[in-house]
C-alpha atoms as a PDB file:
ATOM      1  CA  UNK A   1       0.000   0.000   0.000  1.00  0.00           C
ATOM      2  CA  UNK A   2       1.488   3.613  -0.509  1.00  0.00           C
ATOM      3  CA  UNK A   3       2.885   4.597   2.415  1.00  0.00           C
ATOM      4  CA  UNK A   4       0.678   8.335   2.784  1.00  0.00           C
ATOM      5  CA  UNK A   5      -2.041   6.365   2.651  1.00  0.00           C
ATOM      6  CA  UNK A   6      -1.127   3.508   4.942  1.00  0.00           C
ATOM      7  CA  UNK A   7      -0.591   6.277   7.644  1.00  0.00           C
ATOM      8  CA  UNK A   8      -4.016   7.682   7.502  1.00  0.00           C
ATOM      9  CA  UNK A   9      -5.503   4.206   7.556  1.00  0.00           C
ATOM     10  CA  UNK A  10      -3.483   3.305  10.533  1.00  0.00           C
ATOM     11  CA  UNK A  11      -4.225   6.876  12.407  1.00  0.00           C
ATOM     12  CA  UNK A  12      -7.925   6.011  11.173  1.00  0.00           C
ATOM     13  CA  UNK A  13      -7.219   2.645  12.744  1.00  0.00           C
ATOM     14  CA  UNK A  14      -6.584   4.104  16.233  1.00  0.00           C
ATOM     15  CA  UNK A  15     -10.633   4.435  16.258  1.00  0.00           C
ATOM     16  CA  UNK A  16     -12.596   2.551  13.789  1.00  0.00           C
ATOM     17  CA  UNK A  17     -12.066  -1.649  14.609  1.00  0.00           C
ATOM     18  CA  UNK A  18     -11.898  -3.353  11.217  1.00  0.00           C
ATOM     19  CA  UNK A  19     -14.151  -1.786   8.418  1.00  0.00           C
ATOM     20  CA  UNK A  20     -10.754  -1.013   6.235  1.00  0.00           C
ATOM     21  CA  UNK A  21     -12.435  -1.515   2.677  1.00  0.00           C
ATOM     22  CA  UNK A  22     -15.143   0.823   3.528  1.00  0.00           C
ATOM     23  CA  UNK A  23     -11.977   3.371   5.001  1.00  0.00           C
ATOM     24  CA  UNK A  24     -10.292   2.652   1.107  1.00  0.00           C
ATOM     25  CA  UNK A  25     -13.108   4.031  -0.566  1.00  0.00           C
ATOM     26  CA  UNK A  26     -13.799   6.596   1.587  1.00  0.00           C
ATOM     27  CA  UNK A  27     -10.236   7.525   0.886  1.00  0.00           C
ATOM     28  CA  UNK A  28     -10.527   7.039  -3.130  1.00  0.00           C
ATOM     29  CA  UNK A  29     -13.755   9.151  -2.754  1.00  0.00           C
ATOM     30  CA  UNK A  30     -11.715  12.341  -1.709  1.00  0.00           C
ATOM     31  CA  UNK A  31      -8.048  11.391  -3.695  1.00  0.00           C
ATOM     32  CA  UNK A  32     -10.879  11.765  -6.771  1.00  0.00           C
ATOM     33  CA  UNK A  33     -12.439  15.056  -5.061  1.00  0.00           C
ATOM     34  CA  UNK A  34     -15.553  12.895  -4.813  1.00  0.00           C
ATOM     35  CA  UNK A  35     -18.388  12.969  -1.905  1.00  0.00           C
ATOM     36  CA  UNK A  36     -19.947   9.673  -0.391  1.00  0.00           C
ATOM     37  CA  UNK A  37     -23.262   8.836   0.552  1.00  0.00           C
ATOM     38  CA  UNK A  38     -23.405   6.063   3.393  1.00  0.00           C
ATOM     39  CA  UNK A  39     -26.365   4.474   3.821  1.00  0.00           C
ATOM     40  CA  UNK A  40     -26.417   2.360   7.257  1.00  0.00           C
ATOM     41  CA  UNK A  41     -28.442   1.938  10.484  1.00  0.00           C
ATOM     42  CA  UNK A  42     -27.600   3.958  13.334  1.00  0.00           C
ATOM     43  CA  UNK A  43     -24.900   3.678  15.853  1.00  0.00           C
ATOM     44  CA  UNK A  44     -22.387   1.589  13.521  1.00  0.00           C
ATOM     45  CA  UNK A  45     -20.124   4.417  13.500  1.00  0.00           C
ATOM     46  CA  UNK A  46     -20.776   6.843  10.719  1.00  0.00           C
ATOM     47  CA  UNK A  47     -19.805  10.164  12.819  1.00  0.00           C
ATOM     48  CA  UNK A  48     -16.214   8.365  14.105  1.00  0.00           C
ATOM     49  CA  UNK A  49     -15.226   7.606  10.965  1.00  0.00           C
ATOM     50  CA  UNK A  50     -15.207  10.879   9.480  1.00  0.00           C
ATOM     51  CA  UNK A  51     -14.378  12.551  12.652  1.00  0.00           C
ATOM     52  CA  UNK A  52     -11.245  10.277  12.311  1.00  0.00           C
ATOM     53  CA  UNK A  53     -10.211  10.925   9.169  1.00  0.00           C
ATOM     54  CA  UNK A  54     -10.577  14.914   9.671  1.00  0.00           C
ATOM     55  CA  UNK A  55      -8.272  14.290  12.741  1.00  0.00           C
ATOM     56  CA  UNK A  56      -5.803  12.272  10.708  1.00  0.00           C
ATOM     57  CA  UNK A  57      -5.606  15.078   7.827  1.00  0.00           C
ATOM     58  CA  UNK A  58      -5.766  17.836  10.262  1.00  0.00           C
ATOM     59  CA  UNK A  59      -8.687  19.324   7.836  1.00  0.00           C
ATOM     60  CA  UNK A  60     -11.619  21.361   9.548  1.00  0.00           C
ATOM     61  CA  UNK A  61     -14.774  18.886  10.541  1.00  0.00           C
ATOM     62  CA  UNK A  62     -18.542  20.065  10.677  1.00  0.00           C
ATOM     63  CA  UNK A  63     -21.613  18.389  11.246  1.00  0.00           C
ATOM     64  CA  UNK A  64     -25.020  19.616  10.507  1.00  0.00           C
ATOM     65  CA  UNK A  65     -28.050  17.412  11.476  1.00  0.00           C
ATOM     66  CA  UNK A  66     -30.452  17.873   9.229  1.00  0.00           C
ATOM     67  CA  UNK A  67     -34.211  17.601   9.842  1.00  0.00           C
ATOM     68  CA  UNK A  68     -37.093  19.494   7.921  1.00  0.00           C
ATOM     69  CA  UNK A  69     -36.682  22.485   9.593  1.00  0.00           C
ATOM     70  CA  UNK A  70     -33.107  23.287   8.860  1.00  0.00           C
ATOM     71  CA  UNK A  71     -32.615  26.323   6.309  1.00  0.00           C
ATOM     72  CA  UNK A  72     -30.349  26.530   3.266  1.00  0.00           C
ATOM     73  CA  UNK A  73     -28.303  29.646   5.151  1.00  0.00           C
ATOM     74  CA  UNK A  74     -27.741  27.141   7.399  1.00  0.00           C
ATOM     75  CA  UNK A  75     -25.982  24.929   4.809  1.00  0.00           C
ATOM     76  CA  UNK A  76     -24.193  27.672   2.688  1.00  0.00           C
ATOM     77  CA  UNK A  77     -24.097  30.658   5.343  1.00  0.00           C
ATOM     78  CA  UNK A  78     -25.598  33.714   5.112  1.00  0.00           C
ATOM     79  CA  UNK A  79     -24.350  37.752   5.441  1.00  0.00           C
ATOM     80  CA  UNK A  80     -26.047  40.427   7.624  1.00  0.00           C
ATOM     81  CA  UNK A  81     -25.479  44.025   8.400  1.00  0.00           C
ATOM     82  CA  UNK A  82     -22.673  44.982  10.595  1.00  0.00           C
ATOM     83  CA  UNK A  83     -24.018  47.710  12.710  1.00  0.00           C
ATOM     84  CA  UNK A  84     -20.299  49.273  14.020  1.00  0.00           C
ATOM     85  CA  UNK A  85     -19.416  49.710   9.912  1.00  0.00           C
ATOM     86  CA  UNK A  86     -22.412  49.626   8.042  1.00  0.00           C
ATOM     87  CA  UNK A  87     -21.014  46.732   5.938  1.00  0.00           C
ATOM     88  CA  UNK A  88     -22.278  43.275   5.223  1.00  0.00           C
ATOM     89  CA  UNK A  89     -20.357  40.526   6.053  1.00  0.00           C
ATOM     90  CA  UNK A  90     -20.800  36.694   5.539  1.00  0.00           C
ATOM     91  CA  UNK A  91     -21.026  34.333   8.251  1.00  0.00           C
ATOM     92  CA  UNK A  92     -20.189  30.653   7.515  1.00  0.00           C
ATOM     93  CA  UNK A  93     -22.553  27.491   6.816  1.00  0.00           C
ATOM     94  CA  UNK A  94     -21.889  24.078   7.541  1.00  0.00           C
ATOM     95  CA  UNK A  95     -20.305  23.941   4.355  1.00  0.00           C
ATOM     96  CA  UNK A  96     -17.199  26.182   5.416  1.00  0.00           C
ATOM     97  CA  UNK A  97     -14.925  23.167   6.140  1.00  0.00           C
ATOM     98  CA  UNK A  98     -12.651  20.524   4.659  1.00  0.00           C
ATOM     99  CA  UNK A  99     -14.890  17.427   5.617  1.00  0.00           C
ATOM    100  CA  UNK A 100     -18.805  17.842   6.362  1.00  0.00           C
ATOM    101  CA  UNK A 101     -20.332  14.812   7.831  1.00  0.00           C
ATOM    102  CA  UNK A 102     -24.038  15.730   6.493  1.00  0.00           C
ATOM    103  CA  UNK A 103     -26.172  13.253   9.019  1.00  0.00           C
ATOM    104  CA  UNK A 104     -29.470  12.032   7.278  1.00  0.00           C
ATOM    105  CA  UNK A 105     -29.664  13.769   4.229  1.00  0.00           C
ATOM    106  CA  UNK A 106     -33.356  12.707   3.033  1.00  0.00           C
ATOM    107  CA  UNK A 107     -34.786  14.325   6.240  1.00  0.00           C
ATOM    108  CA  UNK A 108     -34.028  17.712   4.816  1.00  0.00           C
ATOM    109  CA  UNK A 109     -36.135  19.626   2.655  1.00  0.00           C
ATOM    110  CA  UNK A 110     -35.362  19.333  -0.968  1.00  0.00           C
ATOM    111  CA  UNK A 111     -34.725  23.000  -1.147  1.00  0.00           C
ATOM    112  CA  UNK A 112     -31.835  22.290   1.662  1.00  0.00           C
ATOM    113  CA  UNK A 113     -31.124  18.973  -0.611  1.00  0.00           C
ATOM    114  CA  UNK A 114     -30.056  21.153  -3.249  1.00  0.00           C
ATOM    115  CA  UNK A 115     -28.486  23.687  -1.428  1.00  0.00           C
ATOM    116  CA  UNK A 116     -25.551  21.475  -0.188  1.00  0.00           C
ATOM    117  CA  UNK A 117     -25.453  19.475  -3.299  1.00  0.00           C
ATOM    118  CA  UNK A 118     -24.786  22.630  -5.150  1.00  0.00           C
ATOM    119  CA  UNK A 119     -21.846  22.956  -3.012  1.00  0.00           C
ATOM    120  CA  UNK A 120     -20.883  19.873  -3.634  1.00  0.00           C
ATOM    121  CA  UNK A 121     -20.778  20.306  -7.482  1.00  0.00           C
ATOM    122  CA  UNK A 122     -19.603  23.760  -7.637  1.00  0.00           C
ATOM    123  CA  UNK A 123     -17.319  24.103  -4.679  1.00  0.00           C
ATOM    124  CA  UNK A 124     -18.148  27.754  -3.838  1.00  0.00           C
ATOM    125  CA  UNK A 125     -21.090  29.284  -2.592  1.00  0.00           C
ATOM    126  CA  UNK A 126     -23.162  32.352  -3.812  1.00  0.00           C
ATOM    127  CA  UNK A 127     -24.598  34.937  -1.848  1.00  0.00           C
ATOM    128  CA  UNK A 128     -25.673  38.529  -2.792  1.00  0.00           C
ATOM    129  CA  UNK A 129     -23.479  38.562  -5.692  1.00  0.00           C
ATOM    130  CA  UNK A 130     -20.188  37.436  -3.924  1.00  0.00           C
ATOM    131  CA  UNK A 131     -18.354  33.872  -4.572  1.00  0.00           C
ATOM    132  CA  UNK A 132     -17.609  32.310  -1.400  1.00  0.00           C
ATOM    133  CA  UNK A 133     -14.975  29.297  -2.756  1.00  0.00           C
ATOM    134  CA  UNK A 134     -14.677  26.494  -0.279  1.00  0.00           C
ATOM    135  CA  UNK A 135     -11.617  25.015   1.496  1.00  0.00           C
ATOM    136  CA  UNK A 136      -9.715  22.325  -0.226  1.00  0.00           C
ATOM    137  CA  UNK A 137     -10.247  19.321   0.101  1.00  0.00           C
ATOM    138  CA  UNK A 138     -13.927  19.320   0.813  1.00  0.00           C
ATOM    139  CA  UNK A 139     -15.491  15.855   1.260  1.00  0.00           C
ATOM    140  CA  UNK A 140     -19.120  15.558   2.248  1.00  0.00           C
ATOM    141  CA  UNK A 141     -20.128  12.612   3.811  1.00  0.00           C
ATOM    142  CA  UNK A 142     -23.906  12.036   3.814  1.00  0.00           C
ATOM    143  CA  UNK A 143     -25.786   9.636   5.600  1.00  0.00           C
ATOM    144  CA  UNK A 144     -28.981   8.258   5.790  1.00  0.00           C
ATOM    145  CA  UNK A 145     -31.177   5.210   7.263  1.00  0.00           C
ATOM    146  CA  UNK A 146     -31.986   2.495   4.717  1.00  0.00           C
ATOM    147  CA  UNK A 147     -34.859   1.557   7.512  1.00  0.00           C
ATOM    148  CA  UNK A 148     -37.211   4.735   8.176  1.00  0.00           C
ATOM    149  CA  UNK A 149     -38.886   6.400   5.887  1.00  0.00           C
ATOM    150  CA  UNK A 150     -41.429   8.370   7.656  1.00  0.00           C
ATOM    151  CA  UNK A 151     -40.695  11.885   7.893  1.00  0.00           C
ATOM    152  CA  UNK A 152     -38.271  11.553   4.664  1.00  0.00           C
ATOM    153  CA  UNK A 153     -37.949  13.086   1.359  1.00  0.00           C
ATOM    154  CA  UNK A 154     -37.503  11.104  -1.378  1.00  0.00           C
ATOM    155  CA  UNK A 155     -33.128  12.159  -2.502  1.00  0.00           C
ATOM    156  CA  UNK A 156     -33.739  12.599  -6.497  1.00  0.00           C
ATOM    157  CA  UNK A 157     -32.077  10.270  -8.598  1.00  0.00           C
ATOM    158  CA  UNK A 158     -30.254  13.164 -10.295  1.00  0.00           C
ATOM    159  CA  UNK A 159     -28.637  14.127  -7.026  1.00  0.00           C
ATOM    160  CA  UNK A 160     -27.895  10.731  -6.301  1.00  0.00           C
ATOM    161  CA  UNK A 161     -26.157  10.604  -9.506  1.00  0.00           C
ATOM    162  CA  UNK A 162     -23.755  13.408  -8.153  1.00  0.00           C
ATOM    163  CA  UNK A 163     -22.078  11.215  -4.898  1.00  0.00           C
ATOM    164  CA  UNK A 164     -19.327  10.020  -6.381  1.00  0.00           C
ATOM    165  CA  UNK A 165     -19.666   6.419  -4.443  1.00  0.00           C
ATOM    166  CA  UNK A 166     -22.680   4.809  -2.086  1.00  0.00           C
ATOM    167  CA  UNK A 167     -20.906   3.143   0.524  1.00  0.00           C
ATOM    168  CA  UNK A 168     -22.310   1.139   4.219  1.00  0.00           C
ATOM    169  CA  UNK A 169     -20.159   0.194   6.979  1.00  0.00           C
ATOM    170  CA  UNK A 170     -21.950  -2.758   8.281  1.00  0.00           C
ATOM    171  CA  UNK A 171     -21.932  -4.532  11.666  1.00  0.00           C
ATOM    172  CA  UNK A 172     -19.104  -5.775  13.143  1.00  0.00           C
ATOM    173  CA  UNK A 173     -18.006  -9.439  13.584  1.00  0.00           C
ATOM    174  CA  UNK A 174     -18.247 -10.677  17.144  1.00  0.00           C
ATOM    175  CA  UNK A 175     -14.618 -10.166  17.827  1.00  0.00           C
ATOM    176  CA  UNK A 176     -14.566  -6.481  16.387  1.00  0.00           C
ATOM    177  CA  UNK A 177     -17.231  -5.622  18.778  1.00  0.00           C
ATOM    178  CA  UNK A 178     -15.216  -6.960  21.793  1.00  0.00           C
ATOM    179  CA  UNK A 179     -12.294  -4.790  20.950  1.00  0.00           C
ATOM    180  CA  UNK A 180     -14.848  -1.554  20.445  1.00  0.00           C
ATOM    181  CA  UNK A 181     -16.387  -2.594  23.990  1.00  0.00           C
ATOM    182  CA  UNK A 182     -13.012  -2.330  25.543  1.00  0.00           C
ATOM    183  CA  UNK A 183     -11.776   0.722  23.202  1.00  0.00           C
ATOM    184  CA  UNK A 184     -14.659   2.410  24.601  1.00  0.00           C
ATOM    185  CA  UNK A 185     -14.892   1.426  28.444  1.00  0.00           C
ATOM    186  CA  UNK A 186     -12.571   4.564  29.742  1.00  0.00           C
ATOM    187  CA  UNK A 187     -13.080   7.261  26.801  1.00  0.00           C
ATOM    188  CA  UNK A 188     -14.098   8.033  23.347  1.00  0.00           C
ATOM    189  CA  UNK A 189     -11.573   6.716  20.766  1.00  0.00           C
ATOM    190  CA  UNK A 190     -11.011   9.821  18.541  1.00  0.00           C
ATOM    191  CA  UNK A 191      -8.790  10.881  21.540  1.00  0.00           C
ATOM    192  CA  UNK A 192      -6.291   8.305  20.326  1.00  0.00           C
ATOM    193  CA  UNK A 193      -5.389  10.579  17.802  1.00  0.00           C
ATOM    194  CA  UNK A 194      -3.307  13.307  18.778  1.00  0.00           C
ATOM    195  CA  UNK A 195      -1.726  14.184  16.267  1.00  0.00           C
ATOM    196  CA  UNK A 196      -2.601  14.563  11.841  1.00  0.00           C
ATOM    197  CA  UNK A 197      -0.848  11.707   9.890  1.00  0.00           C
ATOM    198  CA  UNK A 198      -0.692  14.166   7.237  1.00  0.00           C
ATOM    199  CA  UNK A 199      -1.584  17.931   6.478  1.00  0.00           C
ATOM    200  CA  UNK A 200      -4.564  18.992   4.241  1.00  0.00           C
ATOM    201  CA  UNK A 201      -1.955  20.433   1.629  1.00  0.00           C
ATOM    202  CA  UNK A 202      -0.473  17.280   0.953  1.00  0.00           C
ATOM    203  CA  UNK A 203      -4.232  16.015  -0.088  1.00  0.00           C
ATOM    204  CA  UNK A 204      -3.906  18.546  -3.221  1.00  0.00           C
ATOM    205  CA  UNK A 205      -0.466  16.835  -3.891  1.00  0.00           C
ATOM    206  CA  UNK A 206      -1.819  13.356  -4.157  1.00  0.00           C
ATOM    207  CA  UNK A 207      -4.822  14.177  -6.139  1.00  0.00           C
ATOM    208  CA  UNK A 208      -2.672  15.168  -8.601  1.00  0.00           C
ATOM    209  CA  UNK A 209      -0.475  12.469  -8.338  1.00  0.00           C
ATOM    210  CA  UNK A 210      -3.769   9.945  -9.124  1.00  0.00           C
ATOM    211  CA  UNK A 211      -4.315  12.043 -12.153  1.00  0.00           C
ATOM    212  CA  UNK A 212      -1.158  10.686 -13.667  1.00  0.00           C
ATOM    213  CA  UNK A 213      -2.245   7.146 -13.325  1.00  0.00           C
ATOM    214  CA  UNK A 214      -2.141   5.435 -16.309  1.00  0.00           C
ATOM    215  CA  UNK A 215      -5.062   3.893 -18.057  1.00  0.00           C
ATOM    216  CA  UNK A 216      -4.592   1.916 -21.210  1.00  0.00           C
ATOM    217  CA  UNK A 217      -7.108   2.022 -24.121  1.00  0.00           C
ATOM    218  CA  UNK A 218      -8.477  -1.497 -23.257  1.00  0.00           C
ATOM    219  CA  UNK A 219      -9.410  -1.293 -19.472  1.00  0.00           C
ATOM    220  CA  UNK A 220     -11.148   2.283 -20.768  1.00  0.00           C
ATOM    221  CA  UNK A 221     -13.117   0.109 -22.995  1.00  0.00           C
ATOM    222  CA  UNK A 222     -13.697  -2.425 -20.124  1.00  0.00           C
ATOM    223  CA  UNK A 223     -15.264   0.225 -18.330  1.00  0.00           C
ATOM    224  CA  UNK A 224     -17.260   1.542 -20.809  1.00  0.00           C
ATOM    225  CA  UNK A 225     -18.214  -1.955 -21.970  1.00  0.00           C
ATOM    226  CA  UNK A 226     -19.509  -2.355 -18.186  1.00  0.00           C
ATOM    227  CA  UNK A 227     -21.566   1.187 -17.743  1.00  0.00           C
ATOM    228  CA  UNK A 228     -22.937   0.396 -21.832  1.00  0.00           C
ATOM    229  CA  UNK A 229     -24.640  -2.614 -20.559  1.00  0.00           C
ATOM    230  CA  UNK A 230     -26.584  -0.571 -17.993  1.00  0.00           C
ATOM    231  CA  UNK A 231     -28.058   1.384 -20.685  1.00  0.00           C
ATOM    232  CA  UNK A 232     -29.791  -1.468 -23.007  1.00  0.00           C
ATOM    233  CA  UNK A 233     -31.106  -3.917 -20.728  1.00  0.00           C
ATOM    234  CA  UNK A 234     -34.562  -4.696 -20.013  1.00  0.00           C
ATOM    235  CA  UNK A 235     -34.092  -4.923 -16.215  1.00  0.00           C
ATOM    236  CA  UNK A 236     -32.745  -1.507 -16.316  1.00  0.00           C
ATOM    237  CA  UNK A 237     -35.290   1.489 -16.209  1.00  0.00           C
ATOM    238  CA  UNK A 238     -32.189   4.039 -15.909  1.00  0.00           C
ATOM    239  CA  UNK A 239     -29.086   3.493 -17.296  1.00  0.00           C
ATOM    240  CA  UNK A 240     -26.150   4.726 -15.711  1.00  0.00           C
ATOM    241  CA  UNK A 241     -24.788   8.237 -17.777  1.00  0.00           C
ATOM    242  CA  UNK A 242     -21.269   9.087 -18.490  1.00  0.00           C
ATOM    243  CA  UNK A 243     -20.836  10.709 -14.961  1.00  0.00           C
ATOM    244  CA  UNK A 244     -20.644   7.490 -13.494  1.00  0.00           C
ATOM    245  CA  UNK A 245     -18.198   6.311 -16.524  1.00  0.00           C
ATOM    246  CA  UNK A 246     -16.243   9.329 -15.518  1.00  0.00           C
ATOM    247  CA  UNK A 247     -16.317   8.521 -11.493  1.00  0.00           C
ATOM    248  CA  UNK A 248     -15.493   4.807 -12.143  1.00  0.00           C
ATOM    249  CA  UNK A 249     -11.992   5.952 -13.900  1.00  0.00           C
ATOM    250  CA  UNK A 250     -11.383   7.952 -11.481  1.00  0.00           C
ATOM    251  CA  UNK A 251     -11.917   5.738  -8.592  1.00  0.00           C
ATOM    252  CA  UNK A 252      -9.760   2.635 -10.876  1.00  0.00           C
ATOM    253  CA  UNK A 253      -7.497   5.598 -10.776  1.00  0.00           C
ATOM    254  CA  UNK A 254      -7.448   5.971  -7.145  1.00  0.00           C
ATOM    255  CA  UNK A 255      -7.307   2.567  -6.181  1.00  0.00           C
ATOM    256  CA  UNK A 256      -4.402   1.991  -8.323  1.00  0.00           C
ATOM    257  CA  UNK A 257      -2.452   4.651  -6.359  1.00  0.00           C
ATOM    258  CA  UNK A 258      -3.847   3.641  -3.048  1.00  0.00           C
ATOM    259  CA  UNK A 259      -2.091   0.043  -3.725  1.00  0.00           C
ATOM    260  CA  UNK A 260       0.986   1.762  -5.411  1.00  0.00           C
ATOM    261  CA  UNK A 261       1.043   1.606  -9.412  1.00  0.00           C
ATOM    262  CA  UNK A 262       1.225   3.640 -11.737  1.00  0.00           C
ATOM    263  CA  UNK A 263      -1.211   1.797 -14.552  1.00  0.00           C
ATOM    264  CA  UNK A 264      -4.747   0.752 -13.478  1.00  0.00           C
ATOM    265  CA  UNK A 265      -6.277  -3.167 -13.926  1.00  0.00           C
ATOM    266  CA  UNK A 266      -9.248  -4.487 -14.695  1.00  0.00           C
ATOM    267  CA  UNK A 267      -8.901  -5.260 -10.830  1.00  0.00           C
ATOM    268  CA  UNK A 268      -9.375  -1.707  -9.745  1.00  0.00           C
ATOM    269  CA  UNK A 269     -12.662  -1.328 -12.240  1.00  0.00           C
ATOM    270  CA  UNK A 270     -13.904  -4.435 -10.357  1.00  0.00           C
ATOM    271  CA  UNK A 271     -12.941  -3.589  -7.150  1.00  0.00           C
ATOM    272  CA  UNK A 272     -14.621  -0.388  -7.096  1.00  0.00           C
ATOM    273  CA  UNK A 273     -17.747  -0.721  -9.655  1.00  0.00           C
ATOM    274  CA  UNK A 274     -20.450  -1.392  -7.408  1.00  0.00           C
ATOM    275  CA  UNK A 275     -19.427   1.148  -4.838  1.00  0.00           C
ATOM    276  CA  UNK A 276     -19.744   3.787  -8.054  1.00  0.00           C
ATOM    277  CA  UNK A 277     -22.238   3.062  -9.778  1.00  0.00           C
ATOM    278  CA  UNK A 278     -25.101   0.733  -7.782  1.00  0.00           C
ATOM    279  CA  UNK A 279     -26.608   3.925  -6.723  1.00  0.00           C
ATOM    280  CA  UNK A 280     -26.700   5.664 -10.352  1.00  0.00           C
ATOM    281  CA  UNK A 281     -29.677   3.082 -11.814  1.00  0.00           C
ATOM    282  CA  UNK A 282     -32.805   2.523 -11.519  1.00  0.00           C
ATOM    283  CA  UNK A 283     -34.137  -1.365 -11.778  1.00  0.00           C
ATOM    284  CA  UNK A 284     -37.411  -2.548 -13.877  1.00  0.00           C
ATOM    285  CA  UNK A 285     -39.734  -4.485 -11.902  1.00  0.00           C
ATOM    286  CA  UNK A 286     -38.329  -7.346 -13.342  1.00  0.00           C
ATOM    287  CA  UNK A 287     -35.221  -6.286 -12.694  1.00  0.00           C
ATOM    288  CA  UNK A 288     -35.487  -5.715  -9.183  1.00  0.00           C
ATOM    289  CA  UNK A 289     -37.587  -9.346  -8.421  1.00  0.00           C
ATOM    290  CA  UNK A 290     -34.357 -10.816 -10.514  1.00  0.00           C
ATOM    291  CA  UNK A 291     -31.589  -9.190  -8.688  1.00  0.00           C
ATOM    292  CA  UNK A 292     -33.400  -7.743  -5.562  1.00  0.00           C
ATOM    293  CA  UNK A 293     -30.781  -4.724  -5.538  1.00  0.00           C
ATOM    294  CA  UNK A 294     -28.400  -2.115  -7.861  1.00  0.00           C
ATOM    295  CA  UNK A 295     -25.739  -4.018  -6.225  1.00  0.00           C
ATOM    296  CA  UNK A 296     -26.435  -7.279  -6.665  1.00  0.00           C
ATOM    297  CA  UNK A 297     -27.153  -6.134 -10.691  1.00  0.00           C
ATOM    298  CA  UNK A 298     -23.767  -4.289 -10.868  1.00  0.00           C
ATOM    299  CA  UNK A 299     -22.167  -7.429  -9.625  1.00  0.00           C
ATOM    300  CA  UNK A 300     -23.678  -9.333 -12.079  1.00  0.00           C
ATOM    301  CA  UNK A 301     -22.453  -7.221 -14.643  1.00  0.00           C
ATOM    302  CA  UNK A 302     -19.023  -7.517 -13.620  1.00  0.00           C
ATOM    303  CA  UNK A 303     -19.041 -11.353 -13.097  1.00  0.00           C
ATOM    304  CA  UNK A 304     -20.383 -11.478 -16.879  1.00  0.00           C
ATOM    305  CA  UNK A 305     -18.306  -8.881 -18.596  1.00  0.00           C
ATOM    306  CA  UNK A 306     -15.322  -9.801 -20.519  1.00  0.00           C
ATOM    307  CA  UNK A 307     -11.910  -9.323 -18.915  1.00  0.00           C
ATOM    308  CA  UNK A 308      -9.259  -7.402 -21.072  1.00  0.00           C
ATOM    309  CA  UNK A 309      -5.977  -9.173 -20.728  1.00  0.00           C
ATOM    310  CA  UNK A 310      -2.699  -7.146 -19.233  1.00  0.00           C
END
């Protein structure tokens, strides 16, 4: 593994037992300037995880809650009158930050919905005619429960289409949760992290290292062989567009550099495909009494589509 990234995942590792696929992606999600929408239950760790790997950057952390009565100023800021000068002057949303942990994201109103995914897209904020750009990196993770729906709003498809990856952490195995019983018996584990593995200008530094990974003409056609077969398909209702052909090089990209190459293989397409792009379609109702789930279909796909040879 390359060694910048082996110390985050080991400073990461100082507070989140197991889970270190779900940390790689997380950590190919930002190398690719991407954001990542975790869906999980409660209580699994969601708001550690990120916490942790703010810590380990040293990168500013916020966390908005978000219910149906939160605002968009409260996502993107707002300004106000200065009474000592007579000027207006901004004060800072949520979105100020390097990493935003944005905690059940289809409890907001879809006015708020759009608000922070237009951050997310544009990286800057506009308010009264003044461009407020956001600190870099900026990762947004957003969460919400696969379980309730009451209360909700529906997240459109075409926002979903805009997180880079869908990821869930899971519950742990027996023996993870012994270790996070004892972890936790004396005080909360982000305190094992007292120091940043790394600072948030050397994120800039690898991003641009990932964008001179190498990706030969035949595992580009692999890819698009594998998003193509989304789009013609009679268990398919909505194919997957060429933003998720674009975030699934990028990610085969990242995961290359995360394991320390210089060329991407069909390996990283695999390894990453179903994180990208499970949460970009839409099944038939055949499709979905077939394969129950996106992921289960964009596994499929992968198990079926021919392999290019290195």
């Amino acid at each position: 593994m390359n060694d910048k990234i082996r110390r985050i995942t080991d400073s990461i590792g100082k507070v989140i037992v197991g889970k270190e696929d779900t940390v790689l992606r997380l950590l190919a999600a930002m190398l690719c300037e991407g954001h990542v929408l975790l869906e999980d239950v409660p209580g699994v760790g969601k708001t550690q995880l990120i916490t942790a790997l703010s810590r380990s950057i040293g990168g500013s952390f916020n966390r908005i809650q978000l219910t149906p009565d939160v605002m968009p100023s409260d996502i993107a800021g707002f300004t106000m009158l200065d009474q000592n000068t007579g000027e207006f002057i901004y004060r800072d949303g949520a979105v100020m930050c390097n990493f935003l942990l944005a905690d059940e994201i289809n409890r907001a109103s879809p006015k708020v919905q759009s608000a922070l995914l237009e951050a997310m897209e544009e990286r800057q904020i506009s308010l009264d005619g003044v461009t407020h750009v956001l600190p870099r990196p900026f990762l947004v993770m957003a969460t919400q429960n696969p379980v309730e729906t009451y209360g909700t709003f529906h997240l459109p498809e075409a926002q979903m289409d805009r997180f880079f990856m869908k990821l869930s952490m899971g519950y742990p195995t027996a023996a993870e949760e012994i270790s996070i019983l004892e972890r936790t018996e004396k005080y909360n584990p982000i305190e094992n992290i007292q120091e940043p593995a790394m600072h948030v200008d050397d994120i800039a530094t690898m991003q641009e290292e990932v964008r001179s990974i190498r990706v030969t003409d035949s595992v580009k056609e692999y890819i698009v062989s594998i998003v193509g077969a989304t789009r013609d398909d009679r268990n398919v209702t909505l194919g997957i567009s060429p933003r998720g052909s674009i975030a699934l090089f990028k990610a085969a990209k990242a995961f290359a550099y995360i394991f320390e190459r210089e060329y991407v293989t069909p390996d990283d397409v695999k390894k990453t495909a179903v994180s990208v792009l499970s949460h970009r379609i839409i099944l038939s109702p055949q499709g979905k009494s077939e394969y129950g789930s996106g992921e289960a279909y964009i596994q499929h796909i992968i198990d079926t589509a021919a392999v290019p040879e290195m």
